[in-house]
Protein backbone atom coordinates (compact mmCIF):
# COMPACT_ATOMS: atom_id res chain seq x y z
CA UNK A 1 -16.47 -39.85 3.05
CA UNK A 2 -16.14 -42.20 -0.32
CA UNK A 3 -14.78 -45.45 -0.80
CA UNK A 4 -13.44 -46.02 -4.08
CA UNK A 5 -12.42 -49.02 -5.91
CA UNK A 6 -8.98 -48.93 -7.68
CA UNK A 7 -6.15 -50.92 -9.36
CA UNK A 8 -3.26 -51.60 -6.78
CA UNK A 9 0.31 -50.45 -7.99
CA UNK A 10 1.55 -53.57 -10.68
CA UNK A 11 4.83 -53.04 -8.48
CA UNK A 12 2.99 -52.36 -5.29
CA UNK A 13 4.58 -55.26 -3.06
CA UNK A 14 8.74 -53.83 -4.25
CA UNK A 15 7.60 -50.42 -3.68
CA UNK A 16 5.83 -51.20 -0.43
CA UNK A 17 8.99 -52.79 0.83
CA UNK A 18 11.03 -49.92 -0.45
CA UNK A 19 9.37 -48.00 2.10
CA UNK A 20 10.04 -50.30 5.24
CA UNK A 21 6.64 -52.34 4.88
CA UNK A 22 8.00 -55.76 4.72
CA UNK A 23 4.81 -57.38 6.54
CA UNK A 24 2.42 -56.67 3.68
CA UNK A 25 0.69 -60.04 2.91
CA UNK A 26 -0.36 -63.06 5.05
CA UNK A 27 -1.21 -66.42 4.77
CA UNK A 28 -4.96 -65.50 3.41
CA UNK A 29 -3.99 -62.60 0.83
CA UNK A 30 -2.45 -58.70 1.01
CA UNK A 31 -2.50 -57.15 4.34
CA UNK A 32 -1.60 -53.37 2.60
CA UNK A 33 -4.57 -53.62 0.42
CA UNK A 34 -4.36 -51.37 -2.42
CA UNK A 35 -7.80 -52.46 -4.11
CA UNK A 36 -9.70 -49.50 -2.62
CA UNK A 37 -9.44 -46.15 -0.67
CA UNK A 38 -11.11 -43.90 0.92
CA UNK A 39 -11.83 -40.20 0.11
CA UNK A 40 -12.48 -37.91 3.37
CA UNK A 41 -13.52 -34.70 3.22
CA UNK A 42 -11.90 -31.46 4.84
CA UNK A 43 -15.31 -31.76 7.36
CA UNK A 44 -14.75 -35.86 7.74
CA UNK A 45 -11.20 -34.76 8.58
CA UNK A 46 -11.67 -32.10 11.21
CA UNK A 47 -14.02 -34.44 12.73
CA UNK A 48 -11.92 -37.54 13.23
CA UNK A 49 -9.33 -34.90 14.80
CA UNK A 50 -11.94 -33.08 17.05
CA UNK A 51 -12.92 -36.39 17.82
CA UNK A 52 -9.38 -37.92 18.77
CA UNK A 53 -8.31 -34.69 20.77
CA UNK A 54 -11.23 -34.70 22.65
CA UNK A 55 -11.37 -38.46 23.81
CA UNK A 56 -7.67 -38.27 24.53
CA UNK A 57 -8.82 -35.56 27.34
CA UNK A 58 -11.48 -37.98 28.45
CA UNK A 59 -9.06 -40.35 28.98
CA UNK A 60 -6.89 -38.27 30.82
CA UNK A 61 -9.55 -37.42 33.03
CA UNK A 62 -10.22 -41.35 33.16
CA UNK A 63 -7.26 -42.03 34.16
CA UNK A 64 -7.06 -39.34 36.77
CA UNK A 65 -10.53 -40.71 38.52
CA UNK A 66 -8.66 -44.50 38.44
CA UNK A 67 -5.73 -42.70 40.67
CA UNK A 68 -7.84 -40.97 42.67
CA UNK A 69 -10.43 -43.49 43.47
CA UNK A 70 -7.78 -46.44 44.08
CA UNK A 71 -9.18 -48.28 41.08
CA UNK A 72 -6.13 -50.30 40.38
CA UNK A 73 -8.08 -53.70 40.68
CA UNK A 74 -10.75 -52.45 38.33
CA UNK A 75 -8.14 -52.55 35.48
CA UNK A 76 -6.39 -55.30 36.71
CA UNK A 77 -2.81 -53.82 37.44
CA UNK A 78 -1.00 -55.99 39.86
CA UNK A 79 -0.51 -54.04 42.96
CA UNK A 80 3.82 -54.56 42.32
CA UNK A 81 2.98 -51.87 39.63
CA UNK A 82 0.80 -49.31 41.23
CA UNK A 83 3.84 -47.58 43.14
CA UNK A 84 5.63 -47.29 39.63
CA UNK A 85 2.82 -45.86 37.32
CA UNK A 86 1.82 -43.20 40.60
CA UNK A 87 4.88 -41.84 40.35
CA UNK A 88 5.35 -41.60 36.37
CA UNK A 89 2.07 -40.25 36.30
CA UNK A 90 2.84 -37.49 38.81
CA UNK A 91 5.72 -36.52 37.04
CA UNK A 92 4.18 -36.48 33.75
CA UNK A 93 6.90 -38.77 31.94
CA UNK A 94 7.68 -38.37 28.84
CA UNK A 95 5.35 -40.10 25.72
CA UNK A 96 5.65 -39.99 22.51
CA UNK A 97 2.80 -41.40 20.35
CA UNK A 98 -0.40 -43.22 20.48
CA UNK A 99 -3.25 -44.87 18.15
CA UNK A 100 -7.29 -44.57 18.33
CA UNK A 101 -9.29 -47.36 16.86
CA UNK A 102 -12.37 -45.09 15.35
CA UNK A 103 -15.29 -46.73 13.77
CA UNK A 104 -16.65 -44.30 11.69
CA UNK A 105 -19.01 -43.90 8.22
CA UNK A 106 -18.56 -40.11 7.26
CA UNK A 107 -22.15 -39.67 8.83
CA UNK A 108 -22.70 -40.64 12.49
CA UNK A 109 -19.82 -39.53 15.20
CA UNK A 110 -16.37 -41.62 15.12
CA UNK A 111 -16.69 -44.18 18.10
CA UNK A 112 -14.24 -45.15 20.42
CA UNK A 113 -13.79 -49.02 20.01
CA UNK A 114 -10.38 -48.77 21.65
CA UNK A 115 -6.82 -46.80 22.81
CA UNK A 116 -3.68 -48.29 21.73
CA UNK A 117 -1.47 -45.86 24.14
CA UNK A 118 1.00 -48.41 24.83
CA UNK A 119 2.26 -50.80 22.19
CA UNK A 120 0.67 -49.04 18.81
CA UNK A 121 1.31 -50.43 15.20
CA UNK A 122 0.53 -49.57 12.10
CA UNK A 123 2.97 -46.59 12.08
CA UNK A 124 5.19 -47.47 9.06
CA UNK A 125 1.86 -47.95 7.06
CA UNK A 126 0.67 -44.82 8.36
CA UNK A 127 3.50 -42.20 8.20
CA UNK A 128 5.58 -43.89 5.23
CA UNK A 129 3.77 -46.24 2.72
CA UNK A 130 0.33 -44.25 2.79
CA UNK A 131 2.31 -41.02 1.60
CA UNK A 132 4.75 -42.80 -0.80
CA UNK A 133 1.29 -44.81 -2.71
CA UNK A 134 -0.19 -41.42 -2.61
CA UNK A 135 2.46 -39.56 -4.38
CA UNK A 136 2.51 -42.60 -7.31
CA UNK A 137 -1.13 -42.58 -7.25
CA UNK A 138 -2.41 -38.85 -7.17
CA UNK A 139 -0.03 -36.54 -7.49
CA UNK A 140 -2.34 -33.08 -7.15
CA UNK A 141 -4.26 -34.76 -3.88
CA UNK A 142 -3.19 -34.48 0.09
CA UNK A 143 -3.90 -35.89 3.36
CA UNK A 144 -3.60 -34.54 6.67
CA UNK A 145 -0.73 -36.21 8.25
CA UNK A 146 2.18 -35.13 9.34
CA UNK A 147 3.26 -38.16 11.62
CA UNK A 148 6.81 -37.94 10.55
CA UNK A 149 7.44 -34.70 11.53
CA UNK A 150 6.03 -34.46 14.65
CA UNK A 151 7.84 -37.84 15.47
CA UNK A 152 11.11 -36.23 14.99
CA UNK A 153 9.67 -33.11 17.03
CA UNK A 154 8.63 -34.90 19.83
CA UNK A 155 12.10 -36.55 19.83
CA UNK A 156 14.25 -33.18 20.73
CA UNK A 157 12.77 -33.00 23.92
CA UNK A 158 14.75 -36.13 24.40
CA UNK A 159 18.37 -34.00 23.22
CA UNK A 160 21.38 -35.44 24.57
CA UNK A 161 20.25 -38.71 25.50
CA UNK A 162 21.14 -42.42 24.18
CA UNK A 163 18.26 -44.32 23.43
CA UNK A 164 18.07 -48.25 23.24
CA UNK A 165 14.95 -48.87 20.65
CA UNK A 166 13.27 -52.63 22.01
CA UNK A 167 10.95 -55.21 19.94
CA UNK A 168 10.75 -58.76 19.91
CA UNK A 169 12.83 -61.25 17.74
CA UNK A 170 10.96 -62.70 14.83
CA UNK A 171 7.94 -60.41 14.75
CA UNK A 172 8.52 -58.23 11.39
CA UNK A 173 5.64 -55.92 12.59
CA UNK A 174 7.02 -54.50 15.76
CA UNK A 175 10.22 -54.35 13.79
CA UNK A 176 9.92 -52.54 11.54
CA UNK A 177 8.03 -50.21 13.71
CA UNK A 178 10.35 -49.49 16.03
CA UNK A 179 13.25 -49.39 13.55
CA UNK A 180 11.23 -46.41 11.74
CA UNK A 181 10.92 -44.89 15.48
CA UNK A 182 14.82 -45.40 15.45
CA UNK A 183 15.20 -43.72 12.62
CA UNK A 184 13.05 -40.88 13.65
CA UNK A 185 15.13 -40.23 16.30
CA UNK A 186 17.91 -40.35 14.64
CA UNK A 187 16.94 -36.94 12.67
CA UNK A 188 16.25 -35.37 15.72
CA UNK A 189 19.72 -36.01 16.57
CA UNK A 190 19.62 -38.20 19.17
CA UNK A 191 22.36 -41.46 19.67
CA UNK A 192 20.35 -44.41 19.49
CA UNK A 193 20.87 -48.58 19.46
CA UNK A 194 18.87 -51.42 18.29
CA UNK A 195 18.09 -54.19 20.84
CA UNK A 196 15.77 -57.16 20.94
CA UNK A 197 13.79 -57.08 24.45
CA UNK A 198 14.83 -60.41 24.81
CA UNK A 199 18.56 -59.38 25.38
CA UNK A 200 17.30 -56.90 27.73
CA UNK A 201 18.38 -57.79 31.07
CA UNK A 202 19.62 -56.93 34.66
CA UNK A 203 23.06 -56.36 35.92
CA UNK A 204 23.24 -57.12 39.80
CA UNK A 205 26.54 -56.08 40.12
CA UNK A 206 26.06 -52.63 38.66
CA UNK A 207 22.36 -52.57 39.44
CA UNK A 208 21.50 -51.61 36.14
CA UNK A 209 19.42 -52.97 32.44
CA UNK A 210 21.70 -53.33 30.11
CA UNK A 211 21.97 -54.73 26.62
CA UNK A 212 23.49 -58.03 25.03
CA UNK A 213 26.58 -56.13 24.73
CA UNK A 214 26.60 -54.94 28.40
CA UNK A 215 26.21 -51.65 27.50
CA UNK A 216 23.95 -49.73 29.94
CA UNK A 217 20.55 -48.81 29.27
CA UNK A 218 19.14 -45.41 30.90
CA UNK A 219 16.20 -44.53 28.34
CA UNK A 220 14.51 -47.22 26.28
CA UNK A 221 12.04 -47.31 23.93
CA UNK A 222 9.97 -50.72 24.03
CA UNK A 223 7.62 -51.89 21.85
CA UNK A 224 6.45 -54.26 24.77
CA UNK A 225 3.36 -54.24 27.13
CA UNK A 226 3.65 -52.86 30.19
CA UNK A 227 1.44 -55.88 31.61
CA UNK A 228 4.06 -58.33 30.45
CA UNK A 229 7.12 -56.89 31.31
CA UNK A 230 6.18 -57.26 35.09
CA UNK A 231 5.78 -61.04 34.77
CA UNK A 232 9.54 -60.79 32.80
CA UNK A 233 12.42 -61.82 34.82
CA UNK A 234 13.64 -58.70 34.91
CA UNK A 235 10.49 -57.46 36.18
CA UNK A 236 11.17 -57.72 40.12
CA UNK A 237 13.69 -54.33 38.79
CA UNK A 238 11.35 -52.37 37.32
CA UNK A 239 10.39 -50.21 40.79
CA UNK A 240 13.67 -49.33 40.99
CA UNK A 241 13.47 -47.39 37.44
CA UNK A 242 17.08 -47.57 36.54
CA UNK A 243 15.48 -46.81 33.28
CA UNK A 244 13.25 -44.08 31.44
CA UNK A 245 10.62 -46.08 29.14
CA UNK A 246 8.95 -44.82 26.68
CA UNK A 247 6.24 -45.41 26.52
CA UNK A 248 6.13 -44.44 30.50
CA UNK A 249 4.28 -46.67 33.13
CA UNK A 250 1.01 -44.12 33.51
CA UNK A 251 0.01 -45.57 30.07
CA UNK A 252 -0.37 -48.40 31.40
CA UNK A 253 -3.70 -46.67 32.70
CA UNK A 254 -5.14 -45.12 29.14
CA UNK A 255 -4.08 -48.98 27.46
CA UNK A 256 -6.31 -50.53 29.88
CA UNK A 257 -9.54 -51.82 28.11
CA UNK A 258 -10.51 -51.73 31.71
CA UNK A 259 -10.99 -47.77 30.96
CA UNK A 260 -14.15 -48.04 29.05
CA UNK A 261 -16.36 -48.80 31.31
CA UNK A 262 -14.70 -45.71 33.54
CA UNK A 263 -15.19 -43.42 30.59
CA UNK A 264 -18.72 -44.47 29.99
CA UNK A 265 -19.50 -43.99 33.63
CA UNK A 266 -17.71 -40.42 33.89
CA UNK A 267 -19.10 -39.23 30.79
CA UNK A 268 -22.80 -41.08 29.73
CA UNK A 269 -23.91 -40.60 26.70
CA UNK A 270 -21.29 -38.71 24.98
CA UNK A 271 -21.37 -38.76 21.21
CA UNK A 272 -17.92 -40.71 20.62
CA UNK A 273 -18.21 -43.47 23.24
CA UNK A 274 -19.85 -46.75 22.82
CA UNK A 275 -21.86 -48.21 25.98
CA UNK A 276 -19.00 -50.32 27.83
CA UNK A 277 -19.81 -52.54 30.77
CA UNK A 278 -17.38 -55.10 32.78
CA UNK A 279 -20.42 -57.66 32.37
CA UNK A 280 -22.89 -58.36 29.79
CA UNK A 281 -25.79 -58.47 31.84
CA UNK A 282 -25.96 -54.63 31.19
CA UNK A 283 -26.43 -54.71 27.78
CA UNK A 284 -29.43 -57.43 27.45
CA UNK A 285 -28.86 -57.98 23.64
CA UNK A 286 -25.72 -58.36 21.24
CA UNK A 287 -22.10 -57.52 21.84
CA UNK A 288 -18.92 -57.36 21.60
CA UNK A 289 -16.43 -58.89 24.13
C-alpha cells in the first residue's frame, strides 16, 4: 500500500457536488481531500476483504453470546428494547449495509477500531465521488467496489414494497446519504418517499407511524440510532412494530461499542482485534477511550 501526493481536480468542489457530495469542506479546510491517495495492492485488497468478512462473523457470533448470556446491561440496551431486538434477531430481519473502521498500514493486519452497523456514512463518498474522481483522474486504473450495485441488489428482496427513506433536518451528511439510498432503491424498482424523522410520528387512532402527510408508514429506512429513537416520543410504539426498519433492531447489538470487549473475550488474541476492556485498569498504560 502507497500513499501518493497529487494535485486535486481545479474543478474538484463543482464536480464533487455533481455527484451528490454537497458536505465537502468545513469550517477548518476540505473534508473530500483530493491532495493525496492511496494505492492498494490486489494482496492489500484481498486482505481488507478477508479481514471485513471475517470480523463480521465474529460479530455475529458476538452478538449471539450477548443473547444467549442475557448480556443486555453489558451494552447498555434499556430493558423496553430487549423484547424488540430478540425477536428481529430471531427472525433474521432484513439489513442492508454496514461500515468497518480498519486501521491499517499495508503491513501489519487491519484492526478493528469500530462497527458502524447502524447509522453508517460516508456512502456517497464511497460508492459515487471516489469512482467519478477516479475516472477524471486515471482512466486505465480500478478499484474493487461495487457498492452501487449490490445496493440496488440487496434492494429487490424488498419488491413490492413502499419505502419511507428517514434523516434528520439540517444535517447535509445524513442527507445526502439516505437520498443516494433512495435513489438506489429506486432502480431496484421499489416505490419510495422522502421524510425527515422529525415528521415521523404516531397515529392513535389508526395505531400506526405515519408521515407529515398522514400517509402510512409500513417499511422505513432511518438514518437514526436505534438508542435514540427509544427515548423519541414515538418510542413507547416501537414494541408494537407497526413498522419494518431498516436497519432492523438486532443491529442494535453489532453497533454497540459495548461489543468489543465481548469479541476480545470470545476470541483473544486474534490478529484483527485490538485489546478492548470496559475499564482501563486492564490496560496499565495508554489508550483510547
Amino acid at each position: 500500500m502507497q500513499r501518493h501526493v497529487i494535485t486535486p481536480r481545479p474543478d474538484w468542489e463543482k464536480k464533487v457536488e455533481e455527484t451528490g457530495l454537497t458536505y465537502h469542506t468545513h469550517e477548518e479546510g476540505p473534508y473530500w481531500d483530493e491532495s493525496a491517495y492511496y494505492e492498494l495492492s490486489s494482496g492489500d485488497v484481498d486482505t481488507l476483504e478477508a479481514a471485513a468478512n471475517t470480523i463480521h462473523k465474529l460479530c455475529i457470533e458476538a452478538a449471539e453470546s450477548v443473547v444467549e448470556n442475557n448480556g443486555w446491561a453489558r451494552l447498555g440496551i434499556p430493558d423496553t428494547a430487549v423484547p424488540t431486538i430478540l425477536k428481529s434477531w430471531e427472525r433474521d430481519d432484513f439489513s442492508l449495509y454496514g461500515r468497518f473502521d480498519f486501521a491499517y498500514d499495508g503491513t501489519q493486519p487491519p484492526k478493528l477500531l469500530e462497527y458502524n452497523a447502524d447509522t453508517p456514512t460516508a456512502l456517497v463518498e464511497a460508492s459515487v465521488a471516489q469512482w467519478f474522481w477516479l475516472q477524471d483522474c486515471f482512466k486505465i486504473a480500478d478499484q474493487f467496489n461495487s457498492i452501487h450495485e449490490r445496493l440496488i441488489e440487496a434492494w429487490k428482496q424488498q419488491a413490492g414494497k413502499r419505502v419511507h427513506f428517514c434523516s434528520i433536518k439540517d444535517f447535509p451528511e445524513d442527507e445526502q446519504t439516505v437520498v443516494y439510498l433512495q435513489d438506489t432503491a429506486h432502480q431496484a424498482g421499489l416505490q419510495t418517499k422522502f421524510v425527515h424523522i422529525e415528521d415521523l410520528g404516531w397515529d392513535t387512532k389508526l395505531e400506526c407511524f405515519t408521515d407529515a402527510d398522514d400517509e402510512k408508514v409500513e417499511t422505513c429506512f432511518k438514518l437514526y440510532p436505534w438508542e435514540w429513537m427509544w427515548h423519541e416520543e414515538f418510542g413507547a410504539h416501537l414494541p408494537a412494530e407497526a413498522v419494518q426498519f431498516i436497519e432492523p433492531a438486532w443491529k442494535m447489538l453489532l453497533s454497540n461499542k459495548g461489543l468489543l470487549p465481548v469479541l476480545c473475550e470470545l476470541f483473544p488474541g486474534h490478529e484483527n482485534l485490538l485489546p478492548c476492556f470496559e475499564s482501563p485498569d486492564a490496560l496499565g498504560g495508554s489508550y483510547v477511550k
